[in-house]
PDB file of N, CA and C in Angstrom:
ATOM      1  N   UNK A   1      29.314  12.115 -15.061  1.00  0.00           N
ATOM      2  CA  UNK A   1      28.574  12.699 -13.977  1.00  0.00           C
ATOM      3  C   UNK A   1      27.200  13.138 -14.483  1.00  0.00           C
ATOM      4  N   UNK A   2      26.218  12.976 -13.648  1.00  0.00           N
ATOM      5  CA  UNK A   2      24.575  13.440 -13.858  1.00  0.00           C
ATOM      6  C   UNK A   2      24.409  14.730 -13.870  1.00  0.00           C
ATOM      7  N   UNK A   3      23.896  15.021 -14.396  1.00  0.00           N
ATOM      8  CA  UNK A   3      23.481  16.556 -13.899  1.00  0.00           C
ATOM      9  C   UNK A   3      21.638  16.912 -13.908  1.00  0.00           C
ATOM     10  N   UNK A   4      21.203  17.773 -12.865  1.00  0.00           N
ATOM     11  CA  UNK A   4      19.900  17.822 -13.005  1.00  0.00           C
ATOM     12  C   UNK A   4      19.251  18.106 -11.424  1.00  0.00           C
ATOM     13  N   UNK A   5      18.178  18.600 -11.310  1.00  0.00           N
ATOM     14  CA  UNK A   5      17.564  19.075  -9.829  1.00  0.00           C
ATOM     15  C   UNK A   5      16.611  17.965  -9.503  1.00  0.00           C
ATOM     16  N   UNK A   6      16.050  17.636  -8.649  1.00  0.00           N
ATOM     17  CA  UNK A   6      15.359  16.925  -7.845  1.00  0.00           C
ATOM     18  C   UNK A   6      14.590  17.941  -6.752  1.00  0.00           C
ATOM     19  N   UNK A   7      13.109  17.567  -6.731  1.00  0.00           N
ATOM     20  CA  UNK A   7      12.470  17.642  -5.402  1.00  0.00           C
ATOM     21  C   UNK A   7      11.921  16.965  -4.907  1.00  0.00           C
ATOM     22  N   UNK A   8      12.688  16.510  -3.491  1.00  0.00           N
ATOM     23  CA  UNK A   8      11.860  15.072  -2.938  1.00  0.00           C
ATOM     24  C   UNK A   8      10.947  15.319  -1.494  1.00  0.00           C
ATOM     25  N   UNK A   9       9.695  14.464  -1.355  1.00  0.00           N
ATOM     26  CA  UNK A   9       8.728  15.108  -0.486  1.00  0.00           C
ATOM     27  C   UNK A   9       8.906  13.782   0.571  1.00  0.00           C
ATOM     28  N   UNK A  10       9.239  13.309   1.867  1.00  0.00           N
ATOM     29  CA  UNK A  10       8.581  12.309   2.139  1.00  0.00           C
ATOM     30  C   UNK A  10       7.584  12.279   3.202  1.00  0.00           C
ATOM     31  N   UNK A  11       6.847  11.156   2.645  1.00  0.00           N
ATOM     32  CA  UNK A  11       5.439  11.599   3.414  1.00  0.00           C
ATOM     33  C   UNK A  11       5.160  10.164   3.727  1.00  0.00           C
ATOM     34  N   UNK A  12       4.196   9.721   5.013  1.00  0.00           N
ATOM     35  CA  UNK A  12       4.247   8.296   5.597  1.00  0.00           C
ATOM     36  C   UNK A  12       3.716   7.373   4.735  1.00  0.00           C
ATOM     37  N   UNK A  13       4.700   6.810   4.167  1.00  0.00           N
ATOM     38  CA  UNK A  13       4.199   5.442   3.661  1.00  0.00           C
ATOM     39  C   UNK A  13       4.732   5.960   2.180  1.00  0.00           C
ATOM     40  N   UNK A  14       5.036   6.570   1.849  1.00  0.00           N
ATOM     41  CA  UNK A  14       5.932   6.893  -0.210  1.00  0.00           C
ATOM     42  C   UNK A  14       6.390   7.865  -0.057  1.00  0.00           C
ATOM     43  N   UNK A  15       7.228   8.074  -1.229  1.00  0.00           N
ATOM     44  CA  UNK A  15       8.173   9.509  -1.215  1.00  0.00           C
ATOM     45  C   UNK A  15       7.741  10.152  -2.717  1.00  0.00           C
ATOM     46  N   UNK A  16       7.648  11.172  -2.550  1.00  0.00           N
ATOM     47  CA  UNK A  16       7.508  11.941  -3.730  1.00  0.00           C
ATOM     48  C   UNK A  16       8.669  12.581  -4.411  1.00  0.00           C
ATOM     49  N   UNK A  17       8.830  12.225  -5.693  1.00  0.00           N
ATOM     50  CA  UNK A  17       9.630  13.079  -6.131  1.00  0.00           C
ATOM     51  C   UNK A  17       9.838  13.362  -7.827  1.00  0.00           C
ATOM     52  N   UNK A  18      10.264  14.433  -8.025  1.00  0.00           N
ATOM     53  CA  UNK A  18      10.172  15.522  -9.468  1.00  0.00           C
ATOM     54  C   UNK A  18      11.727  15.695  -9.607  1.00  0.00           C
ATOM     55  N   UNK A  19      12.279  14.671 -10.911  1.00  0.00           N
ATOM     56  CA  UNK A  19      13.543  15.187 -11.609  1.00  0.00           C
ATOM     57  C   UNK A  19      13.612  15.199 -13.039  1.00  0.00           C
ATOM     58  N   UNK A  20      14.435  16.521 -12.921  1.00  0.00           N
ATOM     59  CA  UNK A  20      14.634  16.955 -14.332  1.00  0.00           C
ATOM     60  C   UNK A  20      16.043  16.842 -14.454  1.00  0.00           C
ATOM     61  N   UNK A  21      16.593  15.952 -15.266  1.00  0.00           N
ATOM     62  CA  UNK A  21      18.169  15.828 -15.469  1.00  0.00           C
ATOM     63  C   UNK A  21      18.670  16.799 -17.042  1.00  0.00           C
ATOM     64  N   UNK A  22      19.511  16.766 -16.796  1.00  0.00           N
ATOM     65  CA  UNK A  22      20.455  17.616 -17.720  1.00  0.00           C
ATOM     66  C   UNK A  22      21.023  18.673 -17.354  1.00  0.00           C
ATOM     67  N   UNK A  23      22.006  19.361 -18.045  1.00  0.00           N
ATOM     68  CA  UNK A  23      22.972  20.576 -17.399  1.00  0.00           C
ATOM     69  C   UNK A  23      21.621  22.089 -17.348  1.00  0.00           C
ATOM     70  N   UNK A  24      20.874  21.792 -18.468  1.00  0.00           N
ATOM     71  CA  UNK A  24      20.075  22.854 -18.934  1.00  0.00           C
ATOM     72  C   UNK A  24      19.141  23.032 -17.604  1.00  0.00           C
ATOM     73  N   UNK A  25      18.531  21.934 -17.175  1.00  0.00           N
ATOM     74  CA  UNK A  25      17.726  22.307 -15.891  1.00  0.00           C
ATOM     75  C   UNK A  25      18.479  23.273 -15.026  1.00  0.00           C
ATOM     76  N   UNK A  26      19.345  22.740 -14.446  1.00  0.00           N
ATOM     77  CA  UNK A  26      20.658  23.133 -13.112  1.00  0.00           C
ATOM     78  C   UNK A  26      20.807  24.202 -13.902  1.00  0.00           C
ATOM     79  N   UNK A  27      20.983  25.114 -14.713  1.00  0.00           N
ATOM     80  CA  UNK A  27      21.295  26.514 -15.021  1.00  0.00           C
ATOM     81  C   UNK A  27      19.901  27.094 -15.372  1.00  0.00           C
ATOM     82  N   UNK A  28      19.340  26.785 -15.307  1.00  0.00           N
ATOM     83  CA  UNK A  28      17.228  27.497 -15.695  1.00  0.00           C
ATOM     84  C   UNK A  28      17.130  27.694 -14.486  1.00  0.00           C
ATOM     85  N   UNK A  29      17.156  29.285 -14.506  1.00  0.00           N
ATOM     86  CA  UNK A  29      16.769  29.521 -12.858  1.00  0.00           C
ATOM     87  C   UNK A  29      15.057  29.855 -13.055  1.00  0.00           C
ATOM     88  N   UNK A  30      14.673  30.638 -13.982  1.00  0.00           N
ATOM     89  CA  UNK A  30      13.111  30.878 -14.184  1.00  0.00           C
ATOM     90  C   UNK A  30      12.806  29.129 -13.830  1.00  0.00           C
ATOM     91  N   UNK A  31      12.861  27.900 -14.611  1.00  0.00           N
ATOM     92  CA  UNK A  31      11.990  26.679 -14.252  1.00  0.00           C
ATOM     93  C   UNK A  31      12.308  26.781 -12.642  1.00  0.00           C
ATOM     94  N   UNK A  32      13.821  26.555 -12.213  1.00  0.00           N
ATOM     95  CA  UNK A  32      13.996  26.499 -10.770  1.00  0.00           C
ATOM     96  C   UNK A  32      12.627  27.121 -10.252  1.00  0.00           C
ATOM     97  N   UNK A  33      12.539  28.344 -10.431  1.00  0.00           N
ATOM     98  CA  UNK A  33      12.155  28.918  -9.260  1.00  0.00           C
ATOM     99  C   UNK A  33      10.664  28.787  -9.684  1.00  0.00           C
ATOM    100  N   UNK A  34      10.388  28.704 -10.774  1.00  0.00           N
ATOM    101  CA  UNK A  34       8.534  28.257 -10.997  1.00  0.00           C
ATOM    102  C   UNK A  34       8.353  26.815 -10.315  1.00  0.00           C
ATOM    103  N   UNK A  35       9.087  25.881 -10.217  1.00  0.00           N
ATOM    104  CA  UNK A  35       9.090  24.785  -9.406  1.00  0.00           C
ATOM    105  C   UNK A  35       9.190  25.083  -8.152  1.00  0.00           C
ATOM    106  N   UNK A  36       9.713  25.863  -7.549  1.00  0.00           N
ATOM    107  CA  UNK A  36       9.433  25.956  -6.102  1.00  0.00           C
ATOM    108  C   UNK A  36       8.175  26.601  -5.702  1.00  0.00           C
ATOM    109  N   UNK A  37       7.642  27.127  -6.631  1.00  0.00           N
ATOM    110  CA  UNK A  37       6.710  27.520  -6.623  1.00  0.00           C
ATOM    111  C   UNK A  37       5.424  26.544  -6.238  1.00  0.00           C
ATOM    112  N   UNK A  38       5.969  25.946  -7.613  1.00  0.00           N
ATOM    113  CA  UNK A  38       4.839  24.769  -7.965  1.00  0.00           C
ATOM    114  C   UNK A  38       4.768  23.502  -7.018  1.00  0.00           C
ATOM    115  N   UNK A  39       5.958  23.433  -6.312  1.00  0.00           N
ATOM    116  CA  UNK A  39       6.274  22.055  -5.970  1.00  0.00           C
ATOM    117  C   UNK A  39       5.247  21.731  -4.579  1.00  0.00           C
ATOM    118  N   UNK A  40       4.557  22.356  -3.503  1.00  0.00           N
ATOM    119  CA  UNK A  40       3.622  22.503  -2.540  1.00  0.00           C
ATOM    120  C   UNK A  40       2.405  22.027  -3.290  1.00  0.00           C
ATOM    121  N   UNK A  41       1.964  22.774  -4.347  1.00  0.00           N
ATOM    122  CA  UNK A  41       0.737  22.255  -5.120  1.00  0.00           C
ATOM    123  C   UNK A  41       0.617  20.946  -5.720  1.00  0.00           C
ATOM    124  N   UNK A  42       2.265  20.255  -6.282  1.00  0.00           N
ATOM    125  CA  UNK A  42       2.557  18.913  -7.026  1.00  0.00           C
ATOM    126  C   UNK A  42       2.416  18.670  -5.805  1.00  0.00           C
ATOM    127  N   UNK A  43       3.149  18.401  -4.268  1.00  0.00           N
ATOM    128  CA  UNK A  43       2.705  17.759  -3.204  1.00  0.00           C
ATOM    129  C   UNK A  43       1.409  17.141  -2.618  1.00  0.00           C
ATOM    130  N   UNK A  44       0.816  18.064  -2.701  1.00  0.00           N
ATOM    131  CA  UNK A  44      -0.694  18.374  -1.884  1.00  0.00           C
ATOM    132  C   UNK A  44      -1.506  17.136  -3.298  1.00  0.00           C
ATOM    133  N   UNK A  45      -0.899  17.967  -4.525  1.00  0.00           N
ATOM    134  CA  UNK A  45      -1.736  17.091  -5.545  1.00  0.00           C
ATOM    135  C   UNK A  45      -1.396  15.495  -5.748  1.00  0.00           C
ATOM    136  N   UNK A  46      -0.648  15.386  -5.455  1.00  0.00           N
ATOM    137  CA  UNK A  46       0.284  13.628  -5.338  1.00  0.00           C
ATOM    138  C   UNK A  46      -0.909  12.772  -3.950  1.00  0.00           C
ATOM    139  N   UNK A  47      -0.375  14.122  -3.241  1.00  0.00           N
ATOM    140  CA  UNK A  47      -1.341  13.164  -1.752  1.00  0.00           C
ATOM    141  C   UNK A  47      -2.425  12.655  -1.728  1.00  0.00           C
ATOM    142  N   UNK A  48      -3.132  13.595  -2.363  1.00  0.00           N
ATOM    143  CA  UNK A  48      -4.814  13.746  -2.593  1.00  0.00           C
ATOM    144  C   UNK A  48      -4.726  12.104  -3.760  1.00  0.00           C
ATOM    145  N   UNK A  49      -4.185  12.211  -5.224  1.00  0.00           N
ATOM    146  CA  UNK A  49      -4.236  11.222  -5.585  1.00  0.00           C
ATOM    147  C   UNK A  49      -4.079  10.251  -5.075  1.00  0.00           C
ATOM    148  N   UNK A  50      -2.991   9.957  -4.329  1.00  0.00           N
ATOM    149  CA  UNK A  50      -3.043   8.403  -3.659  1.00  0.00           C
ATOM    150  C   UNK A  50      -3.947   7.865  -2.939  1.00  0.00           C
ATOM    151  N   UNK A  51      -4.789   8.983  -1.954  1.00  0.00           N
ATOM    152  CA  UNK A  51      -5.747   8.849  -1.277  1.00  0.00           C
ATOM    153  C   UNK A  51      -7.251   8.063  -1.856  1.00  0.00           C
ATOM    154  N   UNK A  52      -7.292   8.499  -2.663  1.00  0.00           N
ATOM    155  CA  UNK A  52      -8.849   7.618  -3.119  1.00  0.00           C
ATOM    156  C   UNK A  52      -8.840   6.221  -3.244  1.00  0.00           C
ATOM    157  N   UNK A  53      -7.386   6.033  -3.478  1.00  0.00           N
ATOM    158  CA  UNK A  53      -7.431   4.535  -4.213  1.00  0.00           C
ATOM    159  C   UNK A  53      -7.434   3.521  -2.351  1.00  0.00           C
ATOM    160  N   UNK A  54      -6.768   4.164  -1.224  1.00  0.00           N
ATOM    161  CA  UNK A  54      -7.586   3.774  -0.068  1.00  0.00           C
ATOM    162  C   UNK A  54      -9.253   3.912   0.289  1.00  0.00           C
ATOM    163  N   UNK A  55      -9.546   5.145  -0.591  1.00  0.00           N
ATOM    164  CA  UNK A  55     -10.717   5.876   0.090  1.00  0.00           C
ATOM    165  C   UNK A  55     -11.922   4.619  -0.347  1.00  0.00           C
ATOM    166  N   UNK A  56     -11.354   4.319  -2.132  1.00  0.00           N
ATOM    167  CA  UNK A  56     -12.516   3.587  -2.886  1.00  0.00           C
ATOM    168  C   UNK A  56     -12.720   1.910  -2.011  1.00  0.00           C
ATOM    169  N   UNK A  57     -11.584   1.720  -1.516  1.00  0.00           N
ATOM    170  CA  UNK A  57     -11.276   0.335  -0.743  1.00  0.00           C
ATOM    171  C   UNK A  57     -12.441   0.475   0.210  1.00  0.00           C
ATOM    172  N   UNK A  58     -12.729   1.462   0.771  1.00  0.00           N
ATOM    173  CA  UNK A  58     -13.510   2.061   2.389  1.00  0.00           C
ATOM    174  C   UNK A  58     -14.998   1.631   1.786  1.00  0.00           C
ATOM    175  N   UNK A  59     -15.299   1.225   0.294  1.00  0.00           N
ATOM    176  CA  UNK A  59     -16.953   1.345  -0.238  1.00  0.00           C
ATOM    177  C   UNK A  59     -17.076  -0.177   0.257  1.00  0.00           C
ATOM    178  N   UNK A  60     -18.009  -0.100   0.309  1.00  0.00           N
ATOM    179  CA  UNK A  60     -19.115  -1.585   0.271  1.00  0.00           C
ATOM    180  C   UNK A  60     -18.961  -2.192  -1.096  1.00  0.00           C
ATOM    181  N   UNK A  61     -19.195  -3.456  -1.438  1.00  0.00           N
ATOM    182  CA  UNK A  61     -19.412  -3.300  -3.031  1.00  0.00           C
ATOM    183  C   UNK A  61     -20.373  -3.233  -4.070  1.00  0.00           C
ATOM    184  N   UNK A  62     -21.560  -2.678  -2.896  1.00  0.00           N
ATOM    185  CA  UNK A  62     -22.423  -1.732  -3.383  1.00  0.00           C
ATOM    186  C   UNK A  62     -22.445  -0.701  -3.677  1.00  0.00           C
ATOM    187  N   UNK A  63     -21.884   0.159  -2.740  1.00  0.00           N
ATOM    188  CA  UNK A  63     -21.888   1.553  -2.918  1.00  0.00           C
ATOM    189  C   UNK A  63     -20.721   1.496  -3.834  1.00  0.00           C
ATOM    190  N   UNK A  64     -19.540   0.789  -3.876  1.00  0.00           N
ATOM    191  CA  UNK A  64     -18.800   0.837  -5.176  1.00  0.00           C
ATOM    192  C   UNK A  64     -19.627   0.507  -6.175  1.00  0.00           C
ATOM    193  N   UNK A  65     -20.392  -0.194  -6.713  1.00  0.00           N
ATOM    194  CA  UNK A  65     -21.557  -0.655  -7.268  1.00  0.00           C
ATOM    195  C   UNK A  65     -22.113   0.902  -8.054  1.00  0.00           C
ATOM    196  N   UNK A  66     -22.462   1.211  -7.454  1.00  0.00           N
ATOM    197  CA  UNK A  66     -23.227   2.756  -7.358  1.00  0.00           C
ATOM    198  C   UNK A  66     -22.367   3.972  -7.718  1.00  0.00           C
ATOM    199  N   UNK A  67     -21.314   4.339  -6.824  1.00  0.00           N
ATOM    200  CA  UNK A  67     -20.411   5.093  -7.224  1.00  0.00           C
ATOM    201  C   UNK A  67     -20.091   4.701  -8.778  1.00  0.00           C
ATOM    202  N   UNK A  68     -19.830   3.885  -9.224  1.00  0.00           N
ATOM    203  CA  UNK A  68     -19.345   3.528 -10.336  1.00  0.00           C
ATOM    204  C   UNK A  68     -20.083   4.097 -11.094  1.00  0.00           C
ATOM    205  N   UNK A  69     -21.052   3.670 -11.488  1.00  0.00           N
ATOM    206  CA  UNK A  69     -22.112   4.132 -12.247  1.00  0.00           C
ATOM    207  C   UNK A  69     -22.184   5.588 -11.817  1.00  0.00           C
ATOM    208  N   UNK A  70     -22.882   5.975 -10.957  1.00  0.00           N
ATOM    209  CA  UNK A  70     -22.803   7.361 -11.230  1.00  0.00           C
ATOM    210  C   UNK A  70     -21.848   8.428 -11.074  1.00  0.00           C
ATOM    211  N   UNK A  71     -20.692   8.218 -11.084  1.00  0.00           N
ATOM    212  CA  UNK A  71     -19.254   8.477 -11.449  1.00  0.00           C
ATOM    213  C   UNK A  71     -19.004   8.781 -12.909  1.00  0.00           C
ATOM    214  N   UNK A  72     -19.674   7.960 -13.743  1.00  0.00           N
ATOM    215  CA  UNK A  72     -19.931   8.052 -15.234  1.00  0.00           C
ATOM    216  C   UNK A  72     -21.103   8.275 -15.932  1.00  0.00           C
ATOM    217  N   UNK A  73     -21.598   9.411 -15.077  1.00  0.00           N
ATOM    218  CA  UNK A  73     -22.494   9.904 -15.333  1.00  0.00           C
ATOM    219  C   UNK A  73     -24.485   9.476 -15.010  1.00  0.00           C
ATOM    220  N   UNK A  74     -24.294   8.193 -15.134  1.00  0.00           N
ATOM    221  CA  UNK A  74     -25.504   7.850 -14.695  1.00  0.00           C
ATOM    222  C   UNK A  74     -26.494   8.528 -13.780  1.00  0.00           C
ATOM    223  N   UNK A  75     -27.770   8.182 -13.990  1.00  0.00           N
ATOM    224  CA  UNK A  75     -28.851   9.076 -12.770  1.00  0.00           C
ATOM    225  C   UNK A  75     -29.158   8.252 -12.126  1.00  0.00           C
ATOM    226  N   UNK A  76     -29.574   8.588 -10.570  1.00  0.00           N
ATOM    227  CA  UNK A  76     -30.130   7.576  -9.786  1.00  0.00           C
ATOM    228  C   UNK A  76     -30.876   6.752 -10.204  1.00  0.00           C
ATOM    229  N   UNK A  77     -31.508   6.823 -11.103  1.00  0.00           N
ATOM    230  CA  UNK A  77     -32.800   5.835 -11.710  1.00  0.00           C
ATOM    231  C   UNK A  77     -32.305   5.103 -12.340  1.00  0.00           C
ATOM    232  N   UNK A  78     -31.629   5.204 -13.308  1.00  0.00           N
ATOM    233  CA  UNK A  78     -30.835   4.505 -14.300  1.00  0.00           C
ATOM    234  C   UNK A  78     -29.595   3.455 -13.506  1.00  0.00           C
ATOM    235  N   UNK A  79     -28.746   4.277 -12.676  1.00  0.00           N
ATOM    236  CA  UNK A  79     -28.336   3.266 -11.568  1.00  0.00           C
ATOM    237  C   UNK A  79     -28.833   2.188 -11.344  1.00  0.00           C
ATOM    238  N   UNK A  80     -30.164   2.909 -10.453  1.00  0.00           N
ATOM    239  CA  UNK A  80     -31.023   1.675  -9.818  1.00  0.00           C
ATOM    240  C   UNK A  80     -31.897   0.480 -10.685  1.00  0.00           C
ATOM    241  N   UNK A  81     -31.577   0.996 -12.203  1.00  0.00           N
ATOM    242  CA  UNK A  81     -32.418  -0.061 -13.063  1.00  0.00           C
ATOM    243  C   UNK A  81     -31.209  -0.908 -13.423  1.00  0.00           C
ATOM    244  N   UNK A  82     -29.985  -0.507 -13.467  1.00  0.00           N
ATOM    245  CA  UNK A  82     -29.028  -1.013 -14.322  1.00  0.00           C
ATOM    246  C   UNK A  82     -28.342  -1.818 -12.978  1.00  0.00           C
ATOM    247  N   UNK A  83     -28.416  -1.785 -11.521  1.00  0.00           N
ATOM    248  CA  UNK A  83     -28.717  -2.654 -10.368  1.00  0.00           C
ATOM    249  C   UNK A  83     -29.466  -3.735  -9.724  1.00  0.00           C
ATOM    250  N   UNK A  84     -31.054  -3.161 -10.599  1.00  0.00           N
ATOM    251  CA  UNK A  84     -31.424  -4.310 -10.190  1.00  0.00           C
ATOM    252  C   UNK A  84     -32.302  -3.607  -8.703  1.00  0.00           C
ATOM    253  N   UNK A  85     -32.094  -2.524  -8.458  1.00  0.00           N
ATOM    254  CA  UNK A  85     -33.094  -2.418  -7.088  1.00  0.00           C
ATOM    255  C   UNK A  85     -33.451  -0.953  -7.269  1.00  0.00           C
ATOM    256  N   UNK A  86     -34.152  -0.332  -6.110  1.00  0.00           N
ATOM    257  CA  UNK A  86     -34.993   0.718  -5.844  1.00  0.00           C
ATOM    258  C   UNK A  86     -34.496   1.594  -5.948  1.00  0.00           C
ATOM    259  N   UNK A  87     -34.605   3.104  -6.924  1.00  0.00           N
ATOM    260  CA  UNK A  87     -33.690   4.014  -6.436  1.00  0.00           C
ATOM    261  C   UNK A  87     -33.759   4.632  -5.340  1.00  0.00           C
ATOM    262  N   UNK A  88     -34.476   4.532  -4.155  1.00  0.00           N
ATOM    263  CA  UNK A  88     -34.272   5.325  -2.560  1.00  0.00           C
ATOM    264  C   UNK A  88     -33.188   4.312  -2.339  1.00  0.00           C
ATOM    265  N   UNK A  89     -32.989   2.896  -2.657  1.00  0.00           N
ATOM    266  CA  UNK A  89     -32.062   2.251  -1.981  1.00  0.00           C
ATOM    267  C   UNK A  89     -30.604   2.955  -3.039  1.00  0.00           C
ATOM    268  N   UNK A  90     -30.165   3.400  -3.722  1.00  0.00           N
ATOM    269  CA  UNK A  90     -28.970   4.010  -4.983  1.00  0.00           C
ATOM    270  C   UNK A  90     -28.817   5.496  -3.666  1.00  0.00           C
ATOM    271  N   UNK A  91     -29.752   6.241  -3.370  1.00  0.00           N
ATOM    272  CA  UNK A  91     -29.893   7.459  -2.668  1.00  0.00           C
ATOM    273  C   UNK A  91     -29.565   7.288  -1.210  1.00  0.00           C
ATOM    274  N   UNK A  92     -29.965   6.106  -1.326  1.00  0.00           N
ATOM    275  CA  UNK A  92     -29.193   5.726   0.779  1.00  0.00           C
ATOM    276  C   UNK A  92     -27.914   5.556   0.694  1.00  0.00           C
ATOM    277  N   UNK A  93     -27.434   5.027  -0.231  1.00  0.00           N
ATOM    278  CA  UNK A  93     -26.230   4.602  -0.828  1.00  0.00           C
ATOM    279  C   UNK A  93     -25.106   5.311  -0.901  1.00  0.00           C
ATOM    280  N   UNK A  94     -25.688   6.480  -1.801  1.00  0.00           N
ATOM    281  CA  UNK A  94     -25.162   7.998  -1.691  1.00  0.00           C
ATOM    282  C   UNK A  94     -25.038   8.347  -0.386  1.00  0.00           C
ATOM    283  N   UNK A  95     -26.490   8.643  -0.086  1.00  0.00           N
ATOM    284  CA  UNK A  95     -26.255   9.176   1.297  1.00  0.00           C
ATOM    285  C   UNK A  95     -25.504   9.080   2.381  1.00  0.00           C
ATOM    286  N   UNK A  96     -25.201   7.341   2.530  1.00  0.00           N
ATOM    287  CA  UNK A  96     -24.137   7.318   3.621  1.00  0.00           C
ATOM    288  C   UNK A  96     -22.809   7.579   2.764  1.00  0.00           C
ATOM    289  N   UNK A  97     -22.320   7.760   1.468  1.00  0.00           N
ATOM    290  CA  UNK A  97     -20.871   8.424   1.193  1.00  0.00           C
ATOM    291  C   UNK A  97     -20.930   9.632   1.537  1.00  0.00           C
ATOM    292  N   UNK A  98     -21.979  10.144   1.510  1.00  0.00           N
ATOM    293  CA  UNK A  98     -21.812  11.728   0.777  1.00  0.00           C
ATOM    294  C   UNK A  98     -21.064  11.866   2.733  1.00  0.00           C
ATOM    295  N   UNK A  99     -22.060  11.468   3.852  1.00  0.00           N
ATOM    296  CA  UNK A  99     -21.865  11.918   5.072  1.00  0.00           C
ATOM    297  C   UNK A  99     -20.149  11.237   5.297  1.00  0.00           C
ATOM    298  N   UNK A 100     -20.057  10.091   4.681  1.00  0.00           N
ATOM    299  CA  UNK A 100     -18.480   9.738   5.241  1.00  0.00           C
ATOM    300  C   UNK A 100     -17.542  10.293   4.672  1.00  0.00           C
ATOM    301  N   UNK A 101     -17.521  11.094   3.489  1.00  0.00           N
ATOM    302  CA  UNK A 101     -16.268  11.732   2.841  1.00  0.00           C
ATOM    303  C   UNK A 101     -16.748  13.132   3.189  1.00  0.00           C
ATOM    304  N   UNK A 102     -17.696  13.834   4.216  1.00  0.00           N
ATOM    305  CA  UNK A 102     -18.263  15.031   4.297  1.00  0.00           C
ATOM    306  C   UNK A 102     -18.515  15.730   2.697  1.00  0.00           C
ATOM    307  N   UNK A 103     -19.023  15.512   2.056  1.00  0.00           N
ATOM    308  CA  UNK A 103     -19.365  15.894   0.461  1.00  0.00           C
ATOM    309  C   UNK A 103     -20.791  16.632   0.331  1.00  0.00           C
ATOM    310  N   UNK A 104     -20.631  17.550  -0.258  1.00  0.00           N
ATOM    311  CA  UNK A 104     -21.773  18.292  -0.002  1.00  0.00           C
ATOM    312  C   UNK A 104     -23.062  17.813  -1.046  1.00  0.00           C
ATOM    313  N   UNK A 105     -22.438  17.369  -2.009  1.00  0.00           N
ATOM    314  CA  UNK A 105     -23.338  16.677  -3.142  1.00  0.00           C
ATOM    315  C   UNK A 105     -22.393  15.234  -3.328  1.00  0.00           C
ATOM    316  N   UNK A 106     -23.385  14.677  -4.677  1.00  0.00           N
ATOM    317  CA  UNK A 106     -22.487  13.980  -5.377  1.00  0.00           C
ATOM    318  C   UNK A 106     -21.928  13.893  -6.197  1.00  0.00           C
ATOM    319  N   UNK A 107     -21.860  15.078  -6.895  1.00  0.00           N
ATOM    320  CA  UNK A 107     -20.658  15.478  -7.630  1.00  0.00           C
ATOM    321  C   UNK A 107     -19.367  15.836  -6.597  1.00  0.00           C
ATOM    322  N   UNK A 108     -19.533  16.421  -5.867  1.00  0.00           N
ATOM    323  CA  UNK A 108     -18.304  16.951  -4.868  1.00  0.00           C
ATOM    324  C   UNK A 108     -17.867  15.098  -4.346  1.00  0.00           C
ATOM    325  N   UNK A 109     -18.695  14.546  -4.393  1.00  0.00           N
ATOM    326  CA  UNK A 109     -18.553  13.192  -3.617  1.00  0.00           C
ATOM    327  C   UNK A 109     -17.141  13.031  -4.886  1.00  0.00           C
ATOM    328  N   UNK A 110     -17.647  12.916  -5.745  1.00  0.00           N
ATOM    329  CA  UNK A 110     -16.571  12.140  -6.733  1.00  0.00           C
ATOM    330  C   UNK A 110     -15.552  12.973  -7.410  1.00  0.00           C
ATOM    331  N   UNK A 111     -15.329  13.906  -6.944  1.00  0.00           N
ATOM    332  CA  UNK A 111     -14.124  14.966  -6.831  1.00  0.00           C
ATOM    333  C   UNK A 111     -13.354  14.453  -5.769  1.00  0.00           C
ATOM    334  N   UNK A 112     -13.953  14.420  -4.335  1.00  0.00           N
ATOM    335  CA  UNK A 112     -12.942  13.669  -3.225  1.00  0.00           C
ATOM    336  C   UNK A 112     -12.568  12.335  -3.867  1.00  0.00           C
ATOM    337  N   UNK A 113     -13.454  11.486  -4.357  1.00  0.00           N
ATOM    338  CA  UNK A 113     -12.564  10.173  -4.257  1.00  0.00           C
ATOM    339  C   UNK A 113     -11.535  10.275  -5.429  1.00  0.00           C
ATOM    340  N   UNK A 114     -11.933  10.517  -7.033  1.00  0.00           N
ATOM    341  CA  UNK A 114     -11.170  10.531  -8.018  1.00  0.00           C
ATOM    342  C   UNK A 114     -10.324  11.624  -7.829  1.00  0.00           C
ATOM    343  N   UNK A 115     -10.550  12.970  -7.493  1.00  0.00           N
ATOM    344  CA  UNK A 115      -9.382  13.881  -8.624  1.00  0.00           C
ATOM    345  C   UNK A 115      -8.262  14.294  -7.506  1.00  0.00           C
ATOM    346  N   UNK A 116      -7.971  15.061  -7.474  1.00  0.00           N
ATOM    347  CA  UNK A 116      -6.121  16.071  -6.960  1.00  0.00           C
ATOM    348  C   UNK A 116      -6.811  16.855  -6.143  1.00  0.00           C
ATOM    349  N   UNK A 117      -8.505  17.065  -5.975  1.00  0.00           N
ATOM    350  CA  UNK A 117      -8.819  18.403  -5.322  1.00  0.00           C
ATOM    351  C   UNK A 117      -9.750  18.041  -4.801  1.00  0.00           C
ATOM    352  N   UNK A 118     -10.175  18.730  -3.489  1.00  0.00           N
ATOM    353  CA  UNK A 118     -11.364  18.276  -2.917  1.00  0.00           C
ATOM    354  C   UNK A 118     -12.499  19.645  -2.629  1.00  0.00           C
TER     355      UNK A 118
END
């Protein structure tokens, strides 16, 4: 026989879930209960991850183009040299992400698409 806790989330389109097997879990009531704790935040943070990898699909493959680069640090200028075009055209670029993911910059831009947090 198995022994061990499970928390399963389902949410449209995958299921989430966190197991820890062994007898030692099922008698750890401190982990138990720091996991219930935790387990809303592993949720929320699972969701958010899956999300970009639709969100990045939503780019042009310009503005993926762009994002890319300055995702890894690059400056608009450097972008736009290492592109091949103007940097107001790298900044329009931006501009229409920043307004479609509501992002207040572009750093916040690439917090929504890459990380767990927005």
């Amino acid at each position: 026989m198995l022994h061990g806790i499970s928390f399963i989330s389902d949410e449209p389109g995958h299921r989430i879930v966190l197991s820890l097997s062994g007898q030692d879990s099922e008698s750890n009531l401190p982990l138990q209960q720091m996991l219930l704790m935790a387990w809303p935040h592993i949720v929320g943070c699972a969701r958010r991850l899956l999300i970009p990898k639709n969100r990045l699909f939503e780019l042009t493959p310009r503005e993926r183009d762009v994002f890319d680069l300055i995702s890894n640090g690059e400056t608009y200028d450097s972008a736009a040299y290492a592109l091949g075009i103007d940097d107001a055209t790298v900044k329009s670029h931006v501009a229409r992400m920043l307004q479609r993911y509501e992002a207040v910059n572009s750093r916040h831009l690439i917090k929504i698409l890459l990380s767990c947090s927005d």
